[in-house]
PDB file of N, CA and C in Angstrom:
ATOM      1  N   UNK A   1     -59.239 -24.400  -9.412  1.00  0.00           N
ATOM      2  CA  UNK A   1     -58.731 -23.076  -9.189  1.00  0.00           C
ATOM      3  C   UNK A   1     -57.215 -23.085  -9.156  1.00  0.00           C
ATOM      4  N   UNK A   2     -56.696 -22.419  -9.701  1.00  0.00           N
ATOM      5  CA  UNK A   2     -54.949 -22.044  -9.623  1.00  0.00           C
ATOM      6  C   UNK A   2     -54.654 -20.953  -8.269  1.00  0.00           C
ATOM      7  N   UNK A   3     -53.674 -21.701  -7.752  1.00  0.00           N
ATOM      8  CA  UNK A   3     -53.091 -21.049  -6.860  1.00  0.00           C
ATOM      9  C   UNK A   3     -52.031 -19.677  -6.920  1.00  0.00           C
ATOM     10  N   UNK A   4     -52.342 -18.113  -6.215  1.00  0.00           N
ATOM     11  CA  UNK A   4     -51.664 -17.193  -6.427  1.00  0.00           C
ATOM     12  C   UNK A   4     -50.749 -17.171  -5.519  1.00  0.00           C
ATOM     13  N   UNK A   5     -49.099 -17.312  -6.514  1.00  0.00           N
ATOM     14  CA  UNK A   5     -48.073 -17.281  -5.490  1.00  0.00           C
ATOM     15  C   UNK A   5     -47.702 -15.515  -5.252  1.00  0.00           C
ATOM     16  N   UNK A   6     -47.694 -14.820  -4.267  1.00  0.00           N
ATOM     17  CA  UNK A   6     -47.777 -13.301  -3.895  1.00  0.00           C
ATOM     18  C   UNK A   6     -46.346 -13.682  -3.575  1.00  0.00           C
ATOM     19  N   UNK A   7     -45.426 -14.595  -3.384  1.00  0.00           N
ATOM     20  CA  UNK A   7     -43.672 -14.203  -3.348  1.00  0.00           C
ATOM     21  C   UNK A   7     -42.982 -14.307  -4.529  1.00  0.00           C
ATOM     22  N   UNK A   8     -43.507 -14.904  -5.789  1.00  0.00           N
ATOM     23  CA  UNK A   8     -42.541 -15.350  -7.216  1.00  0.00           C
ATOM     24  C   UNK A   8     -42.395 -14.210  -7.790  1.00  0.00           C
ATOM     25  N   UNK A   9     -41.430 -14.166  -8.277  1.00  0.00           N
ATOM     26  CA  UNK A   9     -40.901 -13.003  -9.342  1.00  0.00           C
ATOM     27  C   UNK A   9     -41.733 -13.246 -10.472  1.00  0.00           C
ATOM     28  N   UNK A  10     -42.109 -11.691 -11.073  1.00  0.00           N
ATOM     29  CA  UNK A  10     -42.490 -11.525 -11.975  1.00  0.00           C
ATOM     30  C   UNK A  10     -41.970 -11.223 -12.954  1.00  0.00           C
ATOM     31  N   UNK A  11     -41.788 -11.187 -14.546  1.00  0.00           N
ATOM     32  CA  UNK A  11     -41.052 -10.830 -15.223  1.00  0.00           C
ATOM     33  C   UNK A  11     -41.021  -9.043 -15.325  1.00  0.00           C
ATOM     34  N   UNK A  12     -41.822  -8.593 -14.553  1.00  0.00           N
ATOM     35  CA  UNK A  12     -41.063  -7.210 -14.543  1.00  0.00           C
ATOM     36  C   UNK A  12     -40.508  -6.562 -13.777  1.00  0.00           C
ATOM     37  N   UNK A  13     -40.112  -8.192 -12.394  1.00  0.00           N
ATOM     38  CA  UNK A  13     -39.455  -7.707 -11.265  1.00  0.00           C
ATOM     39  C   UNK A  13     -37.673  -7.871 -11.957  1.00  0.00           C
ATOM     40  N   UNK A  14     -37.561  -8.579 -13.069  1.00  0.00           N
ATOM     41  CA  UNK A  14     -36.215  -8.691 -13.706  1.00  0.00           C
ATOM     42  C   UNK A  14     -35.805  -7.699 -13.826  1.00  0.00           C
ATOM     43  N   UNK A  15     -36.287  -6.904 -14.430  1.00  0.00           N
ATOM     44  CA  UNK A  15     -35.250  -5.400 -14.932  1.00  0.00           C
ATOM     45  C   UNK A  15     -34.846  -4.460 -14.058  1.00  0.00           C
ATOM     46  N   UNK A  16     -35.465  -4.671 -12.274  1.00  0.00           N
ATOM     47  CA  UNK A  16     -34.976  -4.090 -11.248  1.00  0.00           C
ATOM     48  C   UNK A  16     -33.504  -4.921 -10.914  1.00  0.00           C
ATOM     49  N   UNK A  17     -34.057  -5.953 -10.845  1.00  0.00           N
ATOM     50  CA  UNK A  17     -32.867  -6.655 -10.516  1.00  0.00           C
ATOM     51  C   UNK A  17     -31.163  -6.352 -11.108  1.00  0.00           C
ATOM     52  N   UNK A  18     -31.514  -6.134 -12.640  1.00  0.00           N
ATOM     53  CA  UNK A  18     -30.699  -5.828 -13.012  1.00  0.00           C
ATOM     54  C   UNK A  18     -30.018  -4.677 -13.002  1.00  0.00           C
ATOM     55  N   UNK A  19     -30.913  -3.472 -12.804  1.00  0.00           N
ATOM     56  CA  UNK A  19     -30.591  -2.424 -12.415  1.00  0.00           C
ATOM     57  C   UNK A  19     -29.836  -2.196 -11.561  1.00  0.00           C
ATOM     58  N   UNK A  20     -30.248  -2.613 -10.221  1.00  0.00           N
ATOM     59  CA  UNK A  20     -29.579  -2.978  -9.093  1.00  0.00           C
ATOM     60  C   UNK A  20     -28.143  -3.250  -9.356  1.00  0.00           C
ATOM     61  N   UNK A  21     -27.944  -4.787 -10.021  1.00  0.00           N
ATOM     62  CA  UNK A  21     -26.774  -4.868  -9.760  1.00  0.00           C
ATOM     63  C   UNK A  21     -25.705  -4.274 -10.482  1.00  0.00           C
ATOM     64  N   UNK A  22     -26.358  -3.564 -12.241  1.00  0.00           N
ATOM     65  CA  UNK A  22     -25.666  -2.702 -12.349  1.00  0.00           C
ATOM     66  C   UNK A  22     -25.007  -1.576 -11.493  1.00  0.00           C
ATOM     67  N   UNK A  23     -26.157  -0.741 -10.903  1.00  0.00           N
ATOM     68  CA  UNK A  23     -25.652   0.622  -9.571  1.00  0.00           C
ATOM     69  C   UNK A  23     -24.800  -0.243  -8.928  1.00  0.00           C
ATOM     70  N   UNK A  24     -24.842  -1.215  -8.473  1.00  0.00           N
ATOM     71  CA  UNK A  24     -23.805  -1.873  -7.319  1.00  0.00           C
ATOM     72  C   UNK A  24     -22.416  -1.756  -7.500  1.00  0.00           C
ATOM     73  N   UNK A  25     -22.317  -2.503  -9.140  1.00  0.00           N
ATOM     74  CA  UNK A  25     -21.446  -2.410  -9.795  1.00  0.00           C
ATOM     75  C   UNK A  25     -20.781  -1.161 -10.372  1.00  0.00           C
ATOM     76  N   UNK A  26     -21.550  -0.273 -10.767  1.00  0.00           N
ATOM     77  CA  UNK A  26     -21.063   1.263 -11.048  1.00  0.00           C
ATOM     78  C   UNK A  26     -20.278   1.942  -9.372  1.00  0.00           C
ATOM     79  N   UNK A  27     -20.658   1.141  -8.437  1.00  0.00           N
ATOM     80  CA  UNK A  27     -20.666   1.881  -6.997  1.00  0.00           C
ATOM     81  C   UNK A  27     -19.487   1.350  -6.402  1.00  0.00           C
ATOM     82  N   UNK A  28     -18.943  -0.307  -6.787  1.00  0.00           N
ATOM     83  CA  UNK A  28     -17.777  -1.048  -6.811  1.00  0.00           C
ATOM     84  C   UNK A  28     -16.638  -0.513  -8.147  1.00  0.00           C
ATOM     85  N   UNK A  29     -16.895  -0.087  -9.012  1.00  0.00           N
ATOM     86  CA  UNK A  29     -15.845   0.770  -9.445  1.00  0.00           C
ATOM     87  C   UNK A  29     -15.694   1.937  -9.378  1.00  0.00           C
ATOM     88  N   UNK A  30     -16.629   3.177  -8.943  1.00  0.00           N
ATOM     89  CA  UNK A  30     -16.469   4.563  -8.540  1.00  0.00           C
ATOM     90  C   UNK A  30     -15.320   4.100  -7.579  1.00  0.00           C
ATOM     91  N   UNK A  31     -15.835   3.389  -6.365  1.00  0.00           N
ATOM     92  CA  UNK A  31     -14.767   2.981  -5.258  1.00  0.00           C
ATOM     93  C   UNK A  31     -13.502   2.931  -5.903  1.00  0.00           C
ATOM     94  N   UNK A  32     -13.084   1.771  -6.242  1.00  0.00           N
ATOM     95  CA  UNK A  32     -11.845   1.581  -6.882  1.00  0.00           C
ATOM     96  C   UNK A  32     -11.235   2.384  -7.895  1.00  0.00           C
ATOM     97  N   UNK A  33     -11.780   3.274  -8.528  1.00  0.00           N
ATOM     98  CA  UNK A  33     -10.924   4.662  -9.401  1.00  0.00           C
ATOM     99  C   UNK A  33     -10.622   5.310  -8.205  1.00  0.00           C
ATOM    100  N   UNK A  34     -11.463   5.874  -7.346  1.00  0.00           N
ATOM    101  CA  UNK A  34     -11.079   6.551  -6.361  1.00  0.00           C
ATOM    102  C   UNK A  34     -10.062   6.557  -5.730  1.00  0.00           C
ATOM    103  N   UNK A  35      -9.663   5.218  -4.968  1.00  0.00           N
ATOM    104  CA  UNK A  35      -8.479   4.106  -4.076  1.00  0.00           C
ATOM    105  C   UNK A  35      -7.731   4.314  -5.038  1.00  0.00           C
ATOM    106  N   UNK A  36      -7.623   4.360  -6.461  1.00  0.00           N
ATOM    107  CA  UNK A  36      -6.811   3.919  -7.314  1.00  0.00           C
ATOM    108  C   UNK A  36      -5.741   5.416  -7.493  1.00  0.00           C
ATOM    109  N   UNK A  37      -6.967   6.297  -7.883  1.00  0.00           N
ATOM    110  CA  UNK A  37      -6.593   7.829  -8.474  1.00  0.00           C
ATOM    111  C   UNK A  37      -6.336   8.820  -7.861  1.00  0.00           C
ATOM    112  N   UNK A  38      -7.203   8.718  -6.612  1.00  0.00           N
ATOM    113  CA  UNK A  38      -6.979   9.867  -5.542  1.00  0.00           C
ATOM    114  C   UNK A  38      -6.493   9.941  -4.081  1.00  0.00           C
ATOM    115  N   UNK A  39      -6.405   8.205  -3.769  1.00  0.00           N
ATOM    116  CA  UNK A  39      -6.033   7.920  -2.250  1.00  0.00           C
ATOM    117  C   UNK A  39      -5.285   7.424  -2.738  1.00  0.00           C
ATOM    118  N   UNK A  40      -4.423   6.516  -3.550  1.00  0.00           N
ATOM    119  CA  UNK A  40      -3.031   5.601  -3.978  1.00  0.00           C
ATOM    120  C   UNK A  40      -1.907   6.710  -3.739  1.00  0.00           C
ATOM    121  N   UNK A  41      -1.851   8.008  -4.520  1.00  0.00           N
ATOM    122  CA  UNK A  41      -0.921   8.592  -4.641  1.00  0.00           C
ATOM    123  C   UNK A  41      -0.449   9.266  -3.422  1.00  0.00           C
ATOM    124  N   UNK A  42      -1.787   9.672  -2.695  1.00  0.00           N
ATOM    125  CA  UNK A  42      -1.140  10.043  -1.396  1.00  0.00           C
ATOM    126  C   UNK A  42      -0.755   8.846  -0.008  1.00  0.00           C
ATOM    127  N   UNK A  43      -1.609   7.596  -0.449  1.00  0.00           N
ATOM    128  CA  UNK A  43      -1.143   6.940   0.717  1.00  0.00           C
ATOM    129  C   UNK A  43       0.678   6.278   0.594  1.00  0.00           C
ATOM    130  N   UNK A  44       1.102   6.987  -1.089  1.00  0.00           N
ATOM    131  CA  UNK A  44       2.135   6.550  -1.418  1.00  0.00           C
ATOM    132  C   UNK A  44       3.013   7.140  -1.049  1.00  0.00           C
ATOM    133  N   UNK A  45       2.519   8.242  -0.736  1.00  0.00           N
ATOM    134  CA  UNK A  45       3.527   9.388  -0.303  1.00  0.00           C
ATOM    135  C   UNK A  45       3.532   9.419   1.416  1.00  0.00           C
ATOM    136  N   UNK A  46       2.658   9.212   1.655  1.00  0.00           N
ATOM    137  CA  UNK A  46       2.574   8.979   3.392  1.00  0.00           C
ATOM    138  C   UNK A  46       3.911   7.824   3.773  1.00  0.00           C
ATOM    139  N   UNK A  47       3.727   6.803   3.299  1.00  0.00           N
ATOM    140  CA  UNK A  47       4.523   5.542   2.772  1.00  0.00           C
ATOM    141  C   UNK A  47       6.171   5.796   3.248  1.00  0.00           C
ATOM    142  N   UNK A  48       6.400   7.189   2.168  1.00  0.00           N
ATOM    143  CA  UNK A  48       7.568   7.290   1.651  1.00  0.00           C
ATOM    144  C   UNK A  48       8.141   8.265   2.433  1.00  0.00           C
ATOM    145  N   UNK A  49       7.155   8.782   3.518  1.00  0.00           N
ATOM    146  CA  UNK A  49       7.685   9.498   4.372  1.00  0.00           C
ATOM    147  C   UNK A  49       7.834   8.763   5.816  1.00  0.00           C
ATOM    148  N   UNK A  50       6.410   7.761   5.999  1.00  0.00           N
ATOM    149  CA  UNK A  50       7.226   7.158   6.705  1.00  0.00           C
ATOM    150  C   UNK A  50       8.353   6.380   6.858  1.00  0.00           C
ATOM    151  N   UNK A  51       8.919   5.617   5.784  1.00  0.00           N
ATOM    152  CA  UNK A  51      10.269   4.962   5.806  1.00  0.00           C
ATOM    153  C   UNK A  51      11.360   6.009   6.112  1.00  0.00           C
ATOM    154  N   UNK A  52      10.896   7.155   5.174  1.00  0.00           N
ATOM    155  CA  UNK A  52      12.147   7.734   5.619  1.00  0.00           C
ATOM    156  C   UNK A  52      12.366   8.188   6.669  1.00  0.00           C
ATOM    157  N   UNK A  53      11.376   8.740   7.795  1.00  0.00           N
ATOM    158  CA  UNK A  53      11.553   9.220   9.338  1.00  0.00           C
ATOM    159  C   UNK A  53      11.955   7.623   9.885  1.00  0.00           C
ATOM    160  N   UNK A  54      11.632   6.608   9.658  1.00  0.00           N
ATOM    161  CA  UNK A  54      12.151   4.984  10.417  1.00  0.00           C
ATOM    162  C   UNK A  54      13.720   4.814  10.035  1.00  0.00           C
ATOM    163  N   UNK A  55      14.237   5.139   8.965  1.00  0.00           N
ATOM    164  CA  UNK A  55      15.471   4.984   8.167  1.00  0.00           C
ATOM    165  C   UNK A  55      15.820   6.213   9.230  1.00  0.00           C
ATOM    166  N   UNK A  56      15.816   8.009   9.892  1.00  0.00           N
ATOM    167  CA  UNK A  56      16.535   8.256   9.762  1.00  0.00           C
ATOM    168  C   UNK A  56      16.619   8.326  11.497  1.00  0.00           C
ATOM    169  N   UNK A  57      15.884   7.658  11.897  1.00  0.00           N
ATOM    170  CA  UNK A  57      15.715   7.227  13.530  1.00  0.00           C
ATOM    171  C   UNK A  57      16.752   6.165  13.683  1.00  0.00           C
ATOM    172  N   UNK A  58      16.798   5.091  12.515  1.00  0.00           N
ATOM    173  CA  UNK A  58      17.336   4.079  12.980  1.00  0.00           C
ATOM    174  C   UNK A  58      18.935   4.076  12.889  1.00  0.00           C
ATOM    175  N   UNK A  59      19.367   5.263  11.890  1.00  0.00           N
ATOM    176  CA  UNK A  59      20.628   6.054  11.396  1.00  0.00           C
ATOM    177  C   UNK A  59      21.004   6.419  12.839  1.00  0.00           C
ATOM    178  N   UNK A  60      20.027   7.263  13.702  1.00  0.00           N
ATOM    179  CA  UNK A  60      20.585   8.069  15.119  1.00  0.00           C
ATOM    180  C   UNK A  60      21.095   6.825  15.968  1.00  0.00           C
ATOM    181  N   UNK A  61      19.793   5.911  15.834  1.00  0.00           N
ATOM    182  CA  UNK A  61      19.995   4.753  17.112  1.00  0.00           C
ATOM    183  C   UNK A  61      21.512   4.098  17.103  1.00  0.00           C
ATOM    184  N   UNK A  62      21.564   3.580  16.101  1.00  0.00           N
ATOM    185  CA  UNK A  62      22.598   2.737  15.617  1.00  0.00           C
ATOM    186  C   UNK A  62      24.436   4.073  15.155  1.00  0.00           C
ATOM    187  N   UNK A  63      23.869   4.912  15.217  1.00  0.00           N
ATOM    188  CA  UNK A  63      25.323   5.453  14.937  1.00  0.00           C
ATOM    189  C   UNK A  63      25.435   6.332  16.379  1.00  0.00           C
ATOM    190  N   UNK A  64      24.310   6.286  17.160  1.00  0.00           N
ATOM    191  CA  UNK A  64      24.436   7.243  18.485  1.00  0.00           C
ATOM    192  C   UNK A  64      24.915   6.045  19.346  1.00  0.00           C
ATOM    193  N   UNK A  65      25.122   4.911  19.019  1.00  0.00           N
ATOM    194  CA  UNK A  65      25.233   3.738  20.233  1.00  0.00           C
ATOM    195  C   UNK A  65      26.712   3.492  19.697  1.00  0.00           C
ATOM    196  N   UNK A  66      27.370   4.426  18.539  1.00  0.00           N
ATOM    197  CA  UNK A  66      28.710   4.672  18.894  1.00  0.00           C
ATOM    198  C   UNK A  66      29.557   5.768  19.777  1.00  0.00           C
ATOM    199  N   UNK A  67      28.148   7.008  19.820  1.00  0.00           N
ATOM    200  CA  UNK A  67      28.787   7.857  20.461  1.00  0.00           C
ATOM    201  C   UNK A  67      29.184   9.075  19.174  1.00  0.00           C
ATOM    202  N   UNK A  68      28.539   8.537  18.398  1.00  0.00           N
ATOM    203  CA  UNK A  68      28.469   9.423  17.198  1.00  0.00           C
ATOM    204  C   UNK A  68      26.959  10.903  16.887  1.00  0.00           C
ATOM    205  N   UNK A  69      27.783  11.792  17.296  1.00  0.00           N
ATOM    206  CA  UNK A  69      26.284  12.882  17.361  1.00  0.00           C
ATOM    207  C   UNK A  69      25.247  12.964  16.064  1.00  0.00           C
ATOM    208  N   UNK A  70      24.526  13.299  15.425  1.00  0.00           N
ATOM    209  CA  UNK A  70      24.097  13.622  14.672  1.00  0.00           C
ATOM    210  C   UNK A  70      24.170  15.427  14.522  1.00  0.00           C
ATOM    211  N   UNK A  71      24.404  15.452  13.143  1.00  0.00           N
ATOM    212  CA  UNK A  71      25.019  16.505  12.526  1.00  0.00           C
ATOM    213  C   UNK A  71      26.280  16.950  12.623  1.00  0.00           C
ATOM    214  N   UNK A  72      26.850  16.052  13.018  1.00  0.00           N
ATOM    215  CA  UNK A  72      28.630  16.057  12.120  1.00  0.00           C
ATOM    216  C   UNK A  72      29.188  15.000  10.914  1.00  0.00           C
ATOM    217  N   UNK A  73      30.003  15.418  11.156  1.00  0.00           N
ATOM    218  CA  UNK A  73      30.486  14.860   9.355  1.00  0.00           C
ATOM    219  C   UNK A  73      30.986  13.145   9.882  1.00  0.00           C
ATOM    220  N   UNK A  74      31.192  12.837  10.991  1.00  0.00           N
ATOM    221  CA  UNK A  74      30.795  11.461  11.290  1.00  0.00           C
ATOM    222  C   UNK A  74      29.629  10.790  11.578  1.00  0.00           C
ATOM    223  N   UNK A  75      28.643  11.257  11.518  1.00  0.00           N
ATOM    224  CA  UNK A  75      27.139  10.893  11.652  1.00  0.00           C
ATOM    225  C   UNK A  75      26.763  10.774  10.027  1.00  0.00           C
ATOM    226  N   UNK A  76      27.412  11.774   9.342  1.00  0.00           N
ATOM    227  CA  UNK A  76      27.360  11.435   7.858  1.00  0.00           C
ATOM    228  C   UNK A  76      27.533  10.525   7.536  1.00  0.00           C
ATOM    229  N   UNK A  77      28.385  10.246   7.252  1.00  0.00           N
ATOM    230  CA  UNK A  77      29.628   9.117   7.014  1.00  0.00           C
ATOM    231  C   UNK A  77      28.869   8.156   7.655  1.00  0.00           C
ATOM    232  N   UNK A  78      28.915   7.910   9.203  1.00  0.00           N
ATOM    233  CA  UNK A  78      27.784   6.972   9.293  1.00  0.00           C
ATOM    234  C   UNK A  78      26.697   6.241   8.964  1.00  0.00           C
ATOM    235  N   UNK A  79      25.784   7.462   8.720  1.00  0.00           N
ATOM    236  CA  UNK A  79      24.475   6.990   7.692  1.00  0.00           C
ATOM    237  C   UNK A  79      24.892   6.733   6.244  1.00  0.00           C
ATOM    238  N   UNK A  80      25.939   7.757   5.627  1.00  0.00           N
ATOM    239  CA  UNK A  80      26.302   6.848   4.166  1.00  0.00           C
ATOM    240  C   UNK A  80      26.652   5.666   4.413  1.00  0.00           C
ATOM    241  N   UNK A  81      27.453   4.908   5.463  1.00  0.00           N
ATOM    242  CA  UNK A  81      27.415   3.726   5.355  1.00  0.00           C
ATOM    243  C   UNK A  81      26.576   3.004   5.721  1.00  0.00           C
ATOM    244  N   UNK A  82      25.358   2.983   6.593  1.00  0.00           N
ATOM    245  CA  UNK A  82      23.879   2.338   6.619  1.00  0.00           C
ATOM    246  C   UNK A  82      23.320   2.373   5.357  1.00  0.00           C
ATOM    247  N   UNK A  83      23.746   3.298   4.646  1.00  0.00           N
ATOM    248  CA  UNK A  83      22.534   3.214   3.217  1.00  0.00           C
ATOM    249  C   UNK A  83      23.156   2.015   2.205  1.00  0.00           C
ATOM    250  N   UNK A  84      24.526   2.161   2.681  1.00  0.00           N
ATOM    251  CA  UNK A  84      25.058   1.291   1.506  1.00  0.00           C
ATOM    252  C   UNK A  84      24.693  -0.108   1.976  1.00  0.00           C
ATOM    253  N   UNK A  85      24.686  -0.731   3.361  1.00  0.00           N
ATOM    254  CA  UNK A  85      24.536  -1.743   3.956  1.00  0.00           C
ATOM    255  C   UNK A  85      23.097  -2.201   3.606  1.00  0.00           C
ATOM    256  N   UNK A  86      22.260  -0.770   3.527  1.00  0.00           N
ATOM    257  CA  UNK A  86      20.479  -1.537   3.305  1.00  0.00           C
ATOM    258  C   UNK A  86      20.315  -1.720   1.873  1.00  0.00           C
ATOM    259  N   UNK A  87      21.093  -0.792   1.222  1.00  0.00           N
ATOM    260  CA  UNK A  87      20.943  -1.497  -0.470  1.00  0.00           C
ATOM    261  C   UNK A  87      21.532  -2.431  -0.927  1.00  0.00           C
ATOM    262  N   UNK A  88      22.657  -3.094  -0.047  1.00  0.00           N
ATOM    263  CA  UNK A  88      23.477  -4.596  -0.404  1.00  0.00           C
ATOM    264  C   UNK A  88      22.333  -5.754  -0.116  1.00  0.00           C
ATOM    265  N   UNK A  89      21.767  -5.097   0.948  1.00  0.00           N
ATOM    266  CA  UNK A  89      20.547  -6.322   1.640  1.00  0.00           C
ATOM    267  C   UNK A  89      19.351  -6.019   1.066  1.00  0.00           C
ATOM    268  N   UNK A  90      18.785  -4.987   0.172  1.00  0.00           N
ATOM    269  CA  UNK A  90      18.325  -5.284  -1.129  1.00  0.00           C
ATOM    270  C   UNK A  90      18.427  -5.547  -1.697  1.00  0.00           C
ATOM    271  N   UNK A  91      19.791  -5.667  -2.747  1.00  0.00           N
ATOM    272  CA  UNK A  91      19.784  -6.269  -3.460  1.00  0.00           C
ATOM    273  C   UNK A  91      20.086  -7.805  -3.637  1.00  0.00           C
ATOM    274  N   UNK A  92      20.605  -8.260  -2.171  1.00  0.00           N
ATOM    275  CA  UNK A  92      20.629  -9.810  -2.245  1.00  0.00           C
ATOM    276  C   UNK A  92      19.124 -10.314  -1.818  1.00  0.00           C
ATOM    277  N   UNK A  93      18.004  -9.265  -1.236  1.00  0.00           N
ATOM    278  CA  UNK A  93      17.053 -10.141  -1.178  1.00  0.00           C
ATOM    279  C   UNK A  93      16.385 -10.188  -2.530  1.00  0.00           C
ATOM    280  N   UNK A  94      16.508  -9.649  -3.184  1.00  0.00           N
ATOM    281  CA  UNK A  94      15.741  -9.019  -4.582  1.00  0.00           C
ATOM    282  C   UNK A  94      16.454 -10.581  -5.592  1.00  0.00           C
ATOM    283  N   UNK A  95      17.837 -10.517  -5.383  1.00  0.00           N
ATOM    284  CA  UNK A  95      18.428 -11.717  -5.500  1.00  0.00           C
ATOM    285  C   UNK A  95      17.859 -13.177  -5.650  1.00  0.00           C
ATOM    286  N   UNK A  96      17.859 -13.182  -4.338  1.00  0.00           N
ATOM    287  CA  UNK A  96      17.116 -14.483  -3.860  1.00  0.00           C
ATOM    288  C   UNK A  96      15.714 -14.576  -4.165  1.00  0.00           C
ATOM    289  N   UNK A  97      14.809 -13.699  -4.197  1.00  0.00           N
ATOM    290  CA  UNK A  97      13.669 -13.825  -4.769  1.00  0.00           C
ATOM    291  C   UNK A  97      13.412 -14.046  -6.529  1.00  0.00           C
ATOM    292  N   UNK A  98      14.261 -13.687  -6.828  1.00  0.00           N
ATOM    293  CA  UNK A  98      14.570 -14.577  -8.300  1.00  0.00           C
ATOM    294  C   UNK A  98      15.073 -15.393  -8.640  1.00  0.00           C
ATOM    295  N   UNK A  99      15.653 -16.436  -7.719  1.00  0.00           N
ATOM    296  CA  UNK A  99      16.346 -17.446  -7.774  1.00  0.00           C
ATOM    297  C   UNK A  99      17.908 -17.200  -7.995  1.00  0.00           C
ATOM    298  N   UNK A 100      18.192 -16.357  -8.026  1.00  0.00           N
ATOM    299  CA  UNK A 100      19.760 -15.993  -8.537  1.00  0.00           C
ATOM    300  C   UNK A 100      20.728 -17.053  -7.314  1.00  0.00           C
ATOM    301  N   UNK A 101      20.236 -16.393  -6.155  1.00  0.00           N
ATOM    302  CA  UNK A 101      21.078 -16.758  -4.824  1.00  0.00           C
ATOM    303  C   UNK A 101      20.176 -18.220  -4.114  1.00  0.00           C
TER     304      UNK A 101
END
């Protein structure tokens, strides 16, 4: 007598299988267009607003610990010169990450 194995795959349990991991796969890139197309652009923009409220906090901190108010034309002047200071230190790190420096 031959023994009935009731756990082995059958050959017409294959084409579920595959099914399967197709949907999985259709379900792992829906995800990622999504992240890509519809949450990227705004988490980019969230991003770009937060730097700029940190940039213009750190403008008050640092030019108010002269005694400099914000919203006069020396608080200006102030922060124009923080901006120039954070894009020198961009561009020497940008620098150094290419080997230049």
């Amino acid at each position: 007598m031959t023994d009935a194995r009731t756990n082995s795959r059958t050959v017409s349990d294959m084409p579920r299988i595959g099914i399967g991991y197709a949907l999985m796969l259709a379900a792992v890139v829906a995800y990622g267009l999504h992240a890509l197309l519809v949450a990227g652009p705004a988490l980019h923009a969230a991003a770009e607003q937060h730097l700029a409220r940190a940039i213009a906090e750190e403008d008050h901190d640092v030019c108010g610990s002269f005694g400099i108010r914000p919203g006069t034309a020396q608080f200006l002047s102030c922060s124009r010169a923080l901006a120039i200071i954070r894009q020198r230190q961009s561009d020497r790190d940008n620098a150094a990450a290419q080997g230049v420096l």
